[in-house]
PDB file of N, CA and C in Angstrom:
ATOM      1  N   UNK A   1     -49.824  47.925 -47.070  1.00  0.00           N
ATOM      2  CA  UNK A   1     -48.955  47.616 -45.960  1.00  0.00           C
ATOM      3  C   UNK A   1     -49.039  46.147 -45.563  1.00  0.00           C
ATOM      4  N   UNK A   2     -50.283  45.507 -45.622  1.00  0.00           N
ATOM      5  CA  UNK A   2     -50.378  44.076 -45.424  1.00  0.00           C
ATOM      6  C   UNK A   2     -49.406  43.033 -45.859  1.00  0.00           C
ATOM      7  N   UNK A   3     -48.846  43.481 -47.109  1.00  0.00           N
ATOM      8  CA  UNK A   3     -48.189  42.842 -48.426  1.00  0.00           C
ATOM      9  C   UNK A   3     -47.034  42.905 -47.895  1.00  0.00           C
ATOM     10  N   UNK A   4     -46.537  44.173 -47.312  1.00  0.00           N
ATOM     11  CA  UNK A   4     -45.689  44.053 -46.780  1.00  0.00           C
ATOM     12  C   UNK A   4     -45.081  43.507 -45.354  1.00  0.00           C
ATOM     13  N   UNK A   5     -46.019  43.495 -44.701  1.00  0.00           N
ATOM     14  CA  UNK A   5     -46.120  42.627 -42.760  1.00  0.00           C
ATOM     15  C   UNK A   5     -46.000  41.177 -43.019  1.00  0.00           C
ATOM     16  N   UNK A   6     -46.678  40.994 -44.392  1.00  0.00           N
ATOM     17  CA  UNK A   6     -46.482  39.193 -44.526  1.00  0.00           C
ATOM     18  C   UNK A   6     -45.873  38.930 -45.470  1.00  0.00           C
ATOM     19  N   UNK A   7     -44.798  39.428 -46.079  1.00  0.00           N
ATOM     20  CA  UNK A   7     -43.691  39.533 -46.981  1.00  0.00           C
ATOM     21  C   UNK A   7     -44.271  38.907 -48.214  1.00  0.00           C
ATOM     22  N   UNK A   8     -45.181  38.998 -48.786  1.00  0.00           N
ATOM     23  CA  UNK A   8     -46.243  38.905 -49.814  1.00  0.00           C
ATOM     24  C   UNK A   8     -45.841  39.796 -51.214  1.00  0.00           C
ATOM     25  N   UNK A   9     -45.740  39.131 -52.101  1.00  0.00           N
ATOM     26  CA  UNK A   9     -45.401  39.961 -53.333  1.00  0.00           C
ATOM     27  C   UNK A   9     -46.424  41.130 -53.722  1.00  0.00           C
ATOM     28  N   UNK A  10     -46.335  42.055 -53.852  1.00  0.00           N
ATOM     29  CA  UNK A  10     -47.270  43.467 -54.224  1.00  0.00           C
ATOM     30  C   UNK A  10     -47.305  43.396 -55.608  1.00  0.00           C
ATOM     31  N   UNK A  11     -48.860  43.433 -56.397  1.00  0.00           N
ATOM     32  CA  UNK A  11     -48.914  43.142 -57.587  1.00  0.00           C
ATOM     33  C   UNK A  11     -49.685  45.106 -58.057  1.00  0.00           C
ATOM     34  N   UNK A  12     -48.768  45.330 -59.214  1.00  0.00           N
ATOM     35  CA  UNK A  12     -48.701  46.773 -59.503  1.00  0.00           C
ATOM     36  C   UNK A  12     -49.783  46.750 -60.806  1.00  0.00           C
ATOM     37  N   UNK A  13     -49.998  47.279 -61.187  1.00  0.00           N
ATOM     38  CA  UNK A  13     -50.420  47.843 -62.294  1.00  0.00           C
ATOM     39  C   UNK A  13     -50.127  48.077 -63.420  1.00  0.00           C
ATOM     40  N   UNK A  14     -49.586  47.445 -64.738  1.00  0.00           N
ATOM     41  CA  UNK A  14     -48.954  48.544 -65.669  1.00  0.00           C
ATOM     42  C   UNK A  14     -49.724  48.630 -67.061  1.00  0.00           C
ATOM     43  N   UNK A  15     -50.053  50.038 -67.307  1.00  0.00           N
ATOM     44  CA  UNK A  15     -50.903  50.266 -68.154  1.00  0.00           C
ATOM     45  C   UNK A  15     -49.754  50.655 -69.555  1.00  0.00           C
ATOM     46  N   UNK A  16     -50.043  50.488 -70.800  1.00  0.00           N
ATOM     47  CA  UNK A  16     -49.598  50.580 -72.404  1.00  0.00           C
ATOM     48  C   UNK A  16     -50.888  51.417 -72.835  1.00  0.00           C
ATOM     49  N   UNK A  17     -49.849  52.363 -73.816  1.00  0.00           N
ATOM     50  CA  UNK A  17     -50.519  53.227 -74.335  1.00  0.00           C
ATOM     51  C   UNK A  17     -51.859  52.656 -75.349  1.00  0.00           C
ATOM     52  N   UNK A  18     -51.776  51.630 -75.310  1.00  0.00           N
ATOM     53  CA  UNK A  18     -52.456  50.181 -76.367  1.00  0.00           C
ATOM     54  C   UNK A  18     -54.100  50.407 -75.890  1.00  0.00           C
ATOM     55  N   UNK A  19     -54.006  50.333 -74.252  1.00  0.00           N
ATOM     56  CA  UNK A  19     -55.325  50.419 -73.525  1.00  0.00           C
ATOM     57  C   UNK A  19     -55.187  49.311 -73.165  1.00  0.00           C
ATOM     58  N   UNK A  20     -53.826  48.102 -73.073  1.00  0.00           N
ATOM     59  CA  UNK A  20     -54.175  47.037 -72.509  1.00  0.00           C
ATOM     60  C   UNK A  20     -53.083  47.085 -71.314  1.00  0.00           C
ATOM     61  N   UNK A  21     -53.546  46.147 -70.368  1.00  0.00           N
ATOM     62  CA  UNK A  21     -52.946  46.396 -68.871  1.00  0.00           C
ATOM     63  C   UNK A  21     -52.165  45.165 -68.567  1.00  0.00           C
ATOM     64  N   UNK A  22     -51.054  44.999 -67.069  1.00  0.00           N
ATOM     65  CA  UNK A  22     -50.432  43.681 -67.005  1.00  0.00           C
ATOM     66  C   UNK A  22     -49.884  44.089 -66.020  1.00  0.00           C
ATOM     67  N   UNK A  23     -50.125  42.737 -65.065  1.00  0.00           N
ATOM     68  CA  UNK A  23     -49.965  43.381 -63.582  1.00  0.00           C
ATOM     69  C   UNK A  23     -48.315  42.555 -63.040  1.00  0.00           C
ATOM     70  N   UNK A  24     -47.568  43.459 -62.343  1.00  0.00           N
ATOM     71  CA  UNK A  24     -46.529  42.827 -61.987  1.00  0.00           C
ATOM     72  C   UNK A  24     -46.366  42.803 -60.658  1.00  0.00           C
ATOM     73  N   UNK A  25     -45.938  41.528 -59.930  1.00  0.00           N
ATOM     74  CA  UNK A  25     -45.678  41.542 -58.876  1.00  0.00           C
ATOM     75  C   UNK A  25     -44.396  41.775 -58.600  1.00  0.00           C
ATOM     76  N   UNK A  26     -44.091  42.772 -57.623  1.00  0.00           N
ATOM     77  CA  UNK A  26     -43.050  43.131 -56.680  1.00  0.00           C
ATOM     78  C   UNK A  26     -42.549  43.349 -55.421  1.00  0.00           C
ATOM     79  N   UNK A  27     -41.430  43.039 -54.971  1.00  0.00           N
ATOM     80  CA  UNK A  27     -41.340  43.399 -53.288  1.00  0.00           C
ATOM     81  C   UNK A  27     -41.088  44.473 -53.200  1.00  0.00           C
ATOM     82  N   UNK A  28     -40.842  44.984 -51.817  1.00  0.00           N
ATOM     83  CA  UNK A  28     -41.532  46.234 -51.053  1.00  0.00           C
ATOM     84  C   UNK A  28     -39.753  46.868 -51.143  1.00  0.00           C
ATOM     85  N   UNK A  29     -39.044  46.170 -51.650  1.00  0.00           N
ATOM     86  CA  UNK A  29     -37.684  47.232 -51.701  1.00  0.00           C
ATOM     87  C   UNK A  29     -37.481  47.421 -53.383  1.00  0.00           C
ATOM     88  N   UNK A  30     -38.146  47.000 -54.333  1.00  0.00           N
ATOM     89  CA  UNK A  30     -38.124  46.943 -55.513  1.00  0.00           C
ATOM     90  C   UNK A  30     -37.718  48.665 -56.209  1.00  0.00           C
ATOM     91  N   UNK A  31     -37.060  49.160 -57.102  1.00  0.00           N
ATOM     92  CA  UNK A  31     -37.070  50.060 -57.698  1.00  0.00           C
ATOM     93  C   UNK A  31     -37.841  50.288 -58.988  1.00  0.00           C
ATOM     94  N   UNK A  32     -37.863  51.281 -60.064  1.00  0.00           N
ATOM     95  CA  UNK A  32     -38.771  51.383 -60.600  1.00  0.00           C
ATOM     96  C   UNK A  32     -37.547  50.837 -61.946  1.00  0.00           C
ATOM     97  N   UNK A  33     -36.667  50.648 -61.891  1.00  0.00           N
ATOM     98  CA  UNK A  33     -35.211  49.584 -63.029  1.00  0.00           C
ATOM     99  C   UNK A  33     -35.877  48.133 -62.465  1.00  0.00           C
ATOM    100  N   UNK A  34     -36.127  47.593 -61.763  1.00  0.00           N
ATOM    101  CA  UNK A  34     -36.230  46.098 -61.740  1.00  0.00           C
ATOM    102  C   UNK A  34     -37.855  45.908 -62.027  1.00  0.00           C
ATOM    103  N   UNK A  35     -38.682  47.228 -62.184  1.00  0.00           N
ATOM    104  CA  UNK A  35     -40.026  46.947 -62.652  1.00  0.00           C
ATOM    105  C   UNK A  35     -40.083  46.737 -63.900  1.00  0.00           C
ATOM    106  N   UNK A  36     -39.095  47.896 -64.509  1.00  0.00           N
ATOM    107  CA  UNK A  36     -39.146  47.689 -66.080  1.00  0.00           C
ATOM    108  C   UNK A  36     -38.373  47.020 -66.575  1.00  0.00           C
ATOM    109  N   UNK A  37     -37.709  45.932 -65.482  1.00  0.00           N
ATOM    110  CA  UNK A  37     -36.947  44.920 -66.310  1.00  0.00           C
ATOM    111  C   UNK A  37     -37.929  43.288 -65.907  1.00  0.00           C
ATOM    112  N   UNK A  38     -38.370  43.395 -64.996  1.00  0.00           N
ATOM    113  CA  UNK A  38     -39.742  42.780 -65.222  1.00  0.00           C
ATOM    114  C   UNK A  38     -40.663  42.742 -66.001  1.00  0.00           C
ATOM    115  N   UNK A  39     -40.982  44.081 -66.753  1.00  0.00           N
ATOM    116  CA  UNK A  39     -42.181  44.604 -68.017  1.00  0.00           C
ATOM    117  C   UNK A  39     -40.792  44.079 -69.244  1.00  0.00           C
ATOM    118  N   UNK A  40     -39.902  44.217 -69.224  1.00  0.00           N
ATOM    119  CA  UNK A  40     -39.251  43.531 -70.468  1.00  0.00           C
ATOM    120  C   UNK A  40     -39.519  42.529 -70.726  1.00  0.00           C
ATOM    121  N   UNK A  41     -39.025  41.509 -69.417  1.00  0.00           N
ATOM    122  CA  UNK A  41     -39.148  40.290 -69.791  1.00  0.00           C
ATOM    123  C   UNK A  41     -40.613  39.404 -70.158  1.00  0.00           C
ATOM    124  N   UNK A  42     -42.029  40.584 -69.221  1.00  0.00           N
ATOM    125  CA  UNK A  42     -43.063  40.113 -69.597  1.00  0.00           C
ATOM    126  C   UNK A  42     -43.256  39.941 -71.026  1.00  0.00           C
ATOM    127  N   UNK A  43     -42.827  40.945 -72.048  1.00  0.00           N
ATOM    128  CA  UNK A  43     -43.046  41.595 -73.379  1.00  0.00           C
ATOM    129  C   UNK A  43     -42.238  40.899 -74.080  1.00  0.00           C
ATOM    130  N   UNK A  44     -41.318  40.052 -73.543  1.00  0.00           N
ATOM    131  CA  UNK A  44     -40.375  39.027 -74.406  1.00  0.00           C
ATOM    132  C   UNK A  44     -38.988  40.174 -75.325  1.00  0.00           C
ATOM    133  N   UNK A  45     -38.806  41.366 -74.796  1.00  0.00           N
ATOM    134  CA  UNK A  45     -37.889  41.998 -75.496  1.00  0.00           C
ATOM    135  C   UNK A  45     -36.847  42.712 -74.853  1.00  0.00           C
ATOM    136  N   UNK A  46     -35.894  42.434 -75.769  1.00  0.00           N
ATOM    137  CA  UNK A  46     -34.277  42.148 -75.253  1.00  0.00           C
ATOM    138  C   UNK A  46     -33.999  43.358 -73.998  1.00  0.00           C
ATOM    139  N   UNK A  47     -33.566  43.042 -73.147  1.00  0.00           N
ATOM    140  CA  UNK A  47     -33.285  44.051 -71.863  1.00  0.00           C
ATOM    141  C   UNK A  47     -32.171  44.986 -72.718  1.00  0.00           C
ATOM    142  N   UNK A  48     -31.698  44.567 -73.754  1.00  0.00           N
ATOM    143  CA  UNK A  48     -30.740  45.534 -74.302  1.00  0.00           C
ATOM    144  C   UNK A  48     -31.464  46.672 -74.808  1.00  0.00           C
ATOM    145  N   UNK A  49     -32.685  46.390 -74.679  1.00  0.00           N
ATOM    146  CA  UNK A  49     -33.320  47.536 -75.534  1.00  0.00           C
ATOM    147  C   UNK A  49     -34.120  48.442 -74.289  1.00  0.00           C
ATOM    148  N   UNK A  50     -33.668  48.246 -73.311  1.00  0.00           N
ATOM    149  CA  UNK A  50     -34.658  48.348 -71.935  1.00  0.00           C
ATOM    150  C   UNK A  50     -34.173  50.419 -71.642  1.00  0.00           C
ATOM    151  N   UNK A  51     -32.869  50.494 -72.305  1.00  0.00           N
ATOM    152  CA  UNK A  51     -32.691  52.255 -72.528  1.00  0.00           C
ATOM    153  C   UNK A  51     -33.760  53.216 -73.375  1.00  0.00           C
ATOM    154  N   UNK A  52     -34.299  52.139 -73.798  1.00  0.00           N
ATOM    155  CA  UNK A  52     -35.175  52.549 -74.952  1.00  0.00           C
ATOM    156  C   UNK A  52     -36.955  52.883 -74.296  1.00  0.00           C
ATOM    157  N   UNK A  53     -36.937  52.194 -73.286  1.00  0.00           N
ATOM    158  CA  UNK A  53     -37.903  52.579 -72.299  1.00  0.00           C
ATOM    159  C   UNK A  53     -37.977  52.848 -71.074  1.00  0.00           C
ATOM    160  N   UNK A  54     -38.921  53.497 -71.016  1.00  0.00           N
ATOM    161  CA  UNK A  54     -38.953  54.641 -69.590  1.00  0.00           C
ATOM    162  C   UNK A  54     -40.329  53.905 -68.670  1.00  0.00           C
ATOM    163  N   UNK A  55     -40.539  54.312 -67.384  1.00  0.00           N
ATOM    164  CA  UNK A  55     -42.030  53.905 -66.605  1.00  0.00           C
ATOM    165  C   UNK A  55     -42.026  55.703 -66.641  1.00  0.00           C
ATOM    166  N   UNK A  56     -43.699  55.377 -66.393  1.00  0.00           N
ATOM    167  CA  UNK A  56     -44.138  57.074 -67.348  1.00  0.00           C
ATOM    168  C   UNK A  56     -45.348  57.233 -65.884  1.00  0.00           C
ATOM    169  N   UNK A  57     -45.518  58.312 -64.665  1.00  0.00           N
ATOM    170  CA  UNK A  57     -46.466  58.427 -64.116  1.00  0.00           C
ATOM    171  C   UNK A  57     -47.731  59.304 -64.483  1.00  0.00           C
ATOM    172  N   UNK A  58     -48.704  59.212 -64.330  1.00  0.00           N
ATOM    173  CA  UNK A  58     -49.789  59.754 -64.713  1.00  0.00           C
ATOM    174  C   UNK A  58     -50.704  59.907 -63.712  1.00  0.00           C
ATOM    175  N   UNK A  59     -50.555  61.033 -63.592  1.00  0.00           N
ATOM    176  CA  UNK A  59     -52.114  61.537 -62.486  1.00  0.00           C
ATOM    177  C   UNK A  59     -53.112  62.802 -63.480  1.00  0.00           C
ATOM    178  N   UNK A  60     -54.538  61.830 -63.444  1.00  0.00           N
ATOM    179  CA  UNK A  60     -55.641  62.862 -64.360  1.00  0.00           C
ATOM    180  C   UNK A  60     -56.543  63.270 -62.855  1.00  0.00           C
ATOM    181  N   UNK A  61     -56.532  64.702 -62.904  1.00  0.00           N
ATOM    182  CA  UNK A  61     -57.052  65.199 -62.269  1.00  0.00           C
ATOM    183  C   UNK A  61     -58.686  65.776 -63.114  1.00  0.00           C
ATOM    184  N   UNK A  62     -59.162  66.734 -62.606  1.00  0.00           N
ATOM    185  CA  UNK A  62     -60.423  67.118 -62.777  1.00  0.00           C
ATOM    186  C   UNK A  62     -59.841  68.202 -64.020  1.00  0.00           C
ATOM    187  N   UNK A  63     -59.225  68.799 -63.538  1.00  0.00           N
ATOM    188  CA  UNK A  63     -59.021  70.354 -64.231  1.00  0.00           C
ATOM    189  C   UNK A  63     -57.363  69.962 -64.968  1.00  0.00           C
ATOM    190  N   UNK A  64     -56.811  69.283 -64.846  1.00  0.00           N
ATOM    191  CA  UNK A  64     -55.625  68.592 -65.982  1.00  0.00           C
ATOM    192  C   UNK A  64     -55.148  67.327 -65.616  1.00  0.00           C
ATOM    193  N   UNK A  65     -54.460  67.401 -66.372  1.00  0.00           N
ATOM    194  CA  UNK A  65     -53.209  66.002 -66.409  1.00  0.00           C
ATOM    195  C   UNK A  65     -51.828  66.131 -65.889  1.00  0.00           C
ATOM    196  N   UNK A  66     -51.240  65.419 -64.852  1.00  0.00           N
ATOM    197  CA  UNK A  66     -49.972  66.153 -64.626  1.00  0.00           C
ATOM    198  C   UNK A  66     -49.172  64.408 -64.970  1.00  0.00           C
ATOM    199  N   UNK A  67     -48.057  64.545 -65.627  1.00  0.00           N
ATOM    200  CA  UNK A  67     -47.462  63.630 -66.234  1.00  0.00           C
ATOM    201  C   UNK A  67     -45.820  63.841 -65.705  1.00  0.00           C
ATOM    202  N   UNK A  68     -45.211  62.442 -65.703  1.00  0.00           N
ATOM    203  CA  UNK A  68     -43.362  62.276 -65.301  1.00  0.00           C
ATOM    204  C   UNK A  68     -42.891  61.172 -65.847  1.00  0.00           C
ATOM    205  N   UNK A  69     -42.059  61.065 -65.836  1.00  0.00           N
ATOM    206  CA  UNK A  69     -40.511  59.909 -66.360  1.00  0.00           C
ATOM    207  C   UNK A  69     -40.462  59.702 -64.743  1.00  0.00           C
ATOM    208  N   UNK A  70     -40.499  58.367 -64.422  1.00  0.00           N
ATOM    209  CA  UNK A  70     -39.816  57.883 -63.029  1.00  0.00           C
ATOM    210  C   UNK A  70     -38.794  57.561 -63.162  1.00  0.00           C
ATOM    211  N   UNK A  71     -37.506  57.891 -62.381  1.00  0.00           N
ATOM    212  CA  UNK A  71     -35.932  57.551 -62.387  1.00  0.00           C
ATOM    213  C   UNK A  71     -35.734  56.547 -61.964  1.00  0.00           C
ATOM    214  N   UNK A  72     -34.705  55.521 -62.674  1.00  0.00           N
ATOM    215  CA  UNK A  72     -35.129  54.098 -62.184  1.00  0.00           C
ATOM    216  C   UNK A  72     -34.162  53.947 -61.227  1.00  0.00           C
ATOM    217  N   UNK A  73     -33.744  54.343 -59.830  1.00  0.00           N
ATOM    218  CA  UNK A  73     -33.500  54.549 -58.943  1.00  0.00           C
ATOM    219  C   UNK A  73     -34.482  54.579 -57.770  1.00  0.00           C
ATOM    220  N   UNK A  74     -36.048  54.960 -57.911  1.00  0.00           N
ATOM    221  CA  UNK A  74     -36.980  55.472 -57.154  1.00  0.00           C
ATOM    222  C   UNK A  74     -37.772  53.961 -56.882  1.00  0.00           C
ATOM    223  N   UNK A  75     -37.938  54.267 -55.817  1.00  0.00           N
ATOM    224  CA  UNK A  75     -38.609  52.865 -54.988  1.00  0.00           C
ATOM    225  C   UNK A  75     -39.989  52.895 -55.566  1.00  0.00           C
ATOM    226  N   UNK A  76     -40.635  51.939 -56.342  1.00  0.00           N
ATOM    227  CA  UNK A  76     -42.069  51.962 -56.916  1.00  0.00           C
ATOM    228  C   UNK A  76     -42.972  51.776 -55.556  1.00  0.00           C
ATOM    229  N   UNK A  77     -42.682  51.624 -54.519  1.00  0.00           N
ATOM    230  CA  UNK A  77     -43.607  51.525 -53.306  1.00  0.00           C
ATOM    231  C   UNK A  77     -43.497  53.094 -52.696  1.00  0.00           C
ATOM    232  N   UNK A  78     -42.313  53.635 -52.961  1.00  0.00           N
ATOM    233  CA  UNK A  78     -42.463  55.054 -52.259  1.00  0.00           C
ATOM    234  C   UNK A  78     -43.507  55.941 -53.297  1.00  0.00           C
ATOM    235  N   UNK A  79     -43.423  55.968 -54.427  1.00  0.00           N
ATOM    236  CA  UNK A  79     -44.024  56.193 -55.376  1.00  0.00           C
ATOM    237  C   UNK A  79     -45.829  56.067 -55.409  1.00  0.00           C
ATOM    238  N   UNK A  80     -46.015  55.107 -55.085  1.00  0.00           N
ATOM    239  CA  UNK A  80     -47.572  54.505 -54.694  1.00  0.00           C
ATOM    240  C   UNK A  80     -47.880  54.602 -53.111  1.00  0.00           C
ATOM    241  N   UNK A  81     -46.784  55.338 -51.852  1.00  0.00           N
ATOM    242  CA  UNK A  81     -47.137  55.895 -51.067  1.00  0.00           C
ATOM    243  C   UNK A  81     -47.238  57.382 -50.890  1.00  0.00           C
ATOM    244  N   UNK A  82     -46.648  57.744 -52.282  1.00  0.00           N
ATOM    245  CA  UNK A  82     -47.131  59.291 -52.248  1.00  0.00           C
ATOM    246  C   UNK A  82     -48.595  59.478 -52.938  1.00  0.00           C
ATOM    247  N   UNK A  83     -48.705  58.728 -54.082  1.00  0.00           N
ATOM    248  CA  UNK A  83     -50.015  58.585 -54.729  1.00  0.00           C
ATOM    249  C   UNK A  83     -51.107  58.383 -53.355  1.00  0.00           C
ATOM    250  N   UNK A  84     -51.069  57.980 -52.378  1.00  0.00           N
ATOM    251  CA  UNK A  84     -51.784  57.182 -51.259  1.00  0.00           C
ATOM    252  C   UNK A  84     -51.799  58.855 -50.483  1.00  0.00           C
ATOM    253  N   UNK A  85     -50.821  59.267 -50.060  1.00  0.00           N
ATOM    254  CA  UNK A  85     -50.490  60.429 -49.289  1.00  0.00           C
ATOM    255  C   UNK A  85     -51.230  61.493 -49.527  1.00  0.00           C
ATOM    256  N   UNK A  86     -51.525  62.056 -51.031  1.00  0.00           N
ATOM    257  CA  UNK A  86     -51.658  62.849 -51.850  1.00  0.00           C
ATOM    258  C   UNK A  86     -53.543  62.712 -51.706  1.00  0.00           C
ATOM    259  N   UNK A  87     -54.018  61.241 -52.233  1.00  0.00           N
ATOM    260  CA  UNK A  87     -55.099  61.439 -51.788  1.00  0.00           C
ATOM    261  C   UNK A  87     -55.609  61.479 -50.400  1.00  0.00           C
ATOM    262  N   UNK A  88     -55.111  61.266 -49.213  1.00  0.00           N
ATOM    263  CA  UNK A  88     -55.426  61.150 -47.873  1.00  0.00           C
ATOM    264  C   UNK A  88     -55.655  62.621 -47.641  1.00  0.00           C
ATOM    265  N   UNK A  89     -54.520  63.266 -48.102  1.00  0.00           N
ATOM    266  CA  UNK A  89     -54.391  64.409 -47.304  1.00  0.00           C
ATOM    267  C   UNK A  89     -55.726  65.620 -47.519  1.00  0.00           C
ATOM    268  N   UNK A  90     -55.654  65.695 -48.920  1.00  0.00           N
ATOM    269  CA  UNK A  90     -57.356  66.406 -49.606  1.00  0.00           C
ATOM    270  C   UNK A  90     -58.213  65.619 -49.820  1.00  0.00           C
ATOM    271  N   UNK A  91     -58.605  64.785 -49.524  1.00  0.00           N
ATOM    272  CA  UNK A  91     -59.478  63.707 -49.958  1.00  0.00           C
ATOM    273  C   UNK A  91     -61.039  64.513 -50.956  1.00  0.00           C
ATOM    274  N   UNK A  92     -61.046  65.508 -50.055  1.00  0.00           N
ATOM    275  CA  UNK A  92     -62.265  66.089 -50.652  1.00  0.00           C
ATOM    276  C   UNK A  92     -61.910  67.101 -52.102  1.00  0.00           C
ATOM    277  N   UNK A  93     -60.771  67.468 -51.781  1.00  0.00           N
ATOM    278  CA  UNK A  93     -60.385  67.962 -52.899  1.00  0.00           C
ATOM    279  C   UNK A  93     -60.047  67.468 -54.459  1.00  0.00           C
ATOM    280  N   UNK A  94     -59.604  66.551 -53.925  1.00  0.00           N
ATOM    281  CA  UNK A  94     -58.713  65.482 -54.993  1.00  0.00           C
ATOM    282  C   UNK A  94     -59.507  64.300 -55.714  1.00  0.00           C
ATOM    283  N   UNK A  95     -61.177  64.594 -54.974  1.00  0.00           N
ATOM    284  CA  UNK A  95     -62.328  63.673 -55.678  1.00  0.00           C
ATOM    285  C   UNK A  95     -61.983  63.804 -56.990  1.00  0.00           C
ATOM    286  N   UNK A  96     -61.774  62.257 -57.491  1.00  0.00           N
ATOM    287  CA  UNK A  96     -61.910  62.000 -58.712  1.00  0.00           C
ATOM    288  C   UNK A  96     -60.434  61.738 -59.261  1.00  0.00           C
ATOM    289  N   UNK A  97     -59.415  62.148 -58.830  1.00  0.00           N
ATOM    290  CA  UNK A  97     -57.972  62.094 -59.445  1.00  0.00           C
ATOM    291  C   UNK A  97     -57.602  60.152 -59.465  1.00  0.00           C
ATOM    292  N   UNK A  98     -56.860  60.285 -60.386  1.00  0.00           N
ATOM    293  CA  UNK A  98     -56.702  58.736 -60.847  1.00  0.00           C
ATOM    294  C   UNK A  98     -54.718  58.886 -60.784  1.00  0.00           C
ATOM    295  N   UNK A  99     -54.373  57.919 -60.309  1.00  0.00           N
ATOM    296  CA  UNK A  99     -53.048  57.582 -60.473  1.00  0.00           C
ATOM    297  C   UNK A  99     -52.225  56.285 -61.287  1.00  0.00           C
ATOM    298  N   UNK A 100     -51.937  56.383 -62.412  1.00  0.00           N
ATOM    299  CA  UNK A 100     -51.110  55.225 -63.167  1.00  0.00           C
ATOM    300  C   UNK A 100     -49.927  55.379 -63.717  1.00  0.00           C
ATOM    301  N   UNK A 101     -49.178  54.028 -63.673  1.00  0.00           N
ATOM    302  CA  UNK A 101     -48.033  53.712 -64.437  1.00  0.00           C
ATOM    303  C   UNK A 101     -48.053  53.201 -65.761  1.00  0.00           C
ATOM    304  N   UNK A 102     -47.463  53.763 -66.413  1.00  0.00           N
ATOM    305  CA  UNK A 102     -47.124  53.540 -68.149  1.00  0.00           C
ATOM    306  C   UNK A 102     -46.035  52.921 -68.178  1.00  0.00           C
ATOM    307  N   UNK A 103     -45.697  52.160 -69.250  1.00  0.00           N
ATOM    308  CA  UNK A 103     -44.643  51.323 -70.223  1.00  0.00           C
ATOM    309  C   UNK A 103     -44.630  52.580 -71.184  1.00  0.00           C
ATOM    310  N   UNK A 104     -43.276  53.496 -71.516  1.00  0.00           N
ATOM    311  CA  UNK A 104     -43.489  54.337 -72.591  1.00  0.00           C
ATOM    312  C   UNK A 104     -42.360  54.052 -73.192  1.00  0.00           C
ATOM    313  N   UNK A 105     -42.353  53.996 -74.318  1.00  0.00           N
ATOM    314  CA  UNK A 105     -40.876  54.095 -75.104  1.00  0.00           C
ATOM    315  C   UNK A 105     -40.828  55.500 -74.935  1.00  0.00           C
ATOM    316  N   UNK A 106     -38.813  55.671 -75.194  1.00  0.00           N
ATOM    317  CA  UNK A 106     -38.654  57.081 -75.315  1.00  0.00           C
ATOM    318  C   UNK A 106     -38.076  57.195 -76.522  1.00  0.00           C
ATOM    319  N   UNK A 107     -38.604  59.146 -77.102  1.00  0.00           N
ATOM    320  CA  UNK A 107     -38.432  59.566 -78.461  1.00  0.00           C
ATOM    321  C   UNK A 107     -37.076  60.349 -77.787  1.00  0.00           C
TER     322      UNK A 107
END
């Protein structure tokens, strides 16, 4: 919320199936289409090819994995306030759950 009170760019996370990571900064009205057209241009490859990839969410819990395609319509801050929500609310429950964003091509 800070990032956002002092109109401060919010720097995200984005993890590749590679195991290597690259952090992007974004504002607080950003969608999850101008993230991955940000991760294009980080990657140097043609936005024409940007149908060709998806942002992929990932939450590993204790007892599974629950996995999504984010619609690039969806606010990447509403997204990382449900991740936020989710652990607040069980905190004791939810020990240990991890939340990330993927770069995935789609098959």
């Amino acid at each position: 919320m800070s990032y956002i009170e002092y109109l401060k760019p919010i720097p995200v996370k984005i993890n590749y199936f590679s195991g290597t990571t690259n952090s992007i900064n974004i504002e607080s009205y950003s969608t999850i289409a101008d993230l991955k057209e940000e991760m294009m241009k980080l990657l140097d490859y043609s936005m024409s090819k940007s149908i060709y990839f998806a942002v992929y969410e990932i939450c590993s819990k204790k007892t599974c994995t629950e996995e999504r395609f984010l619609d690039d319509d969806e606010a990447v801050c509403d997204v990382i306030a449900l991740w936020l929500k989710d652990l607040k609310k069980q905190e004791a429950i939810l020990e240990g759950w991890e939340f990330k964003l993927y770069l995935s091509k789609l098959f």
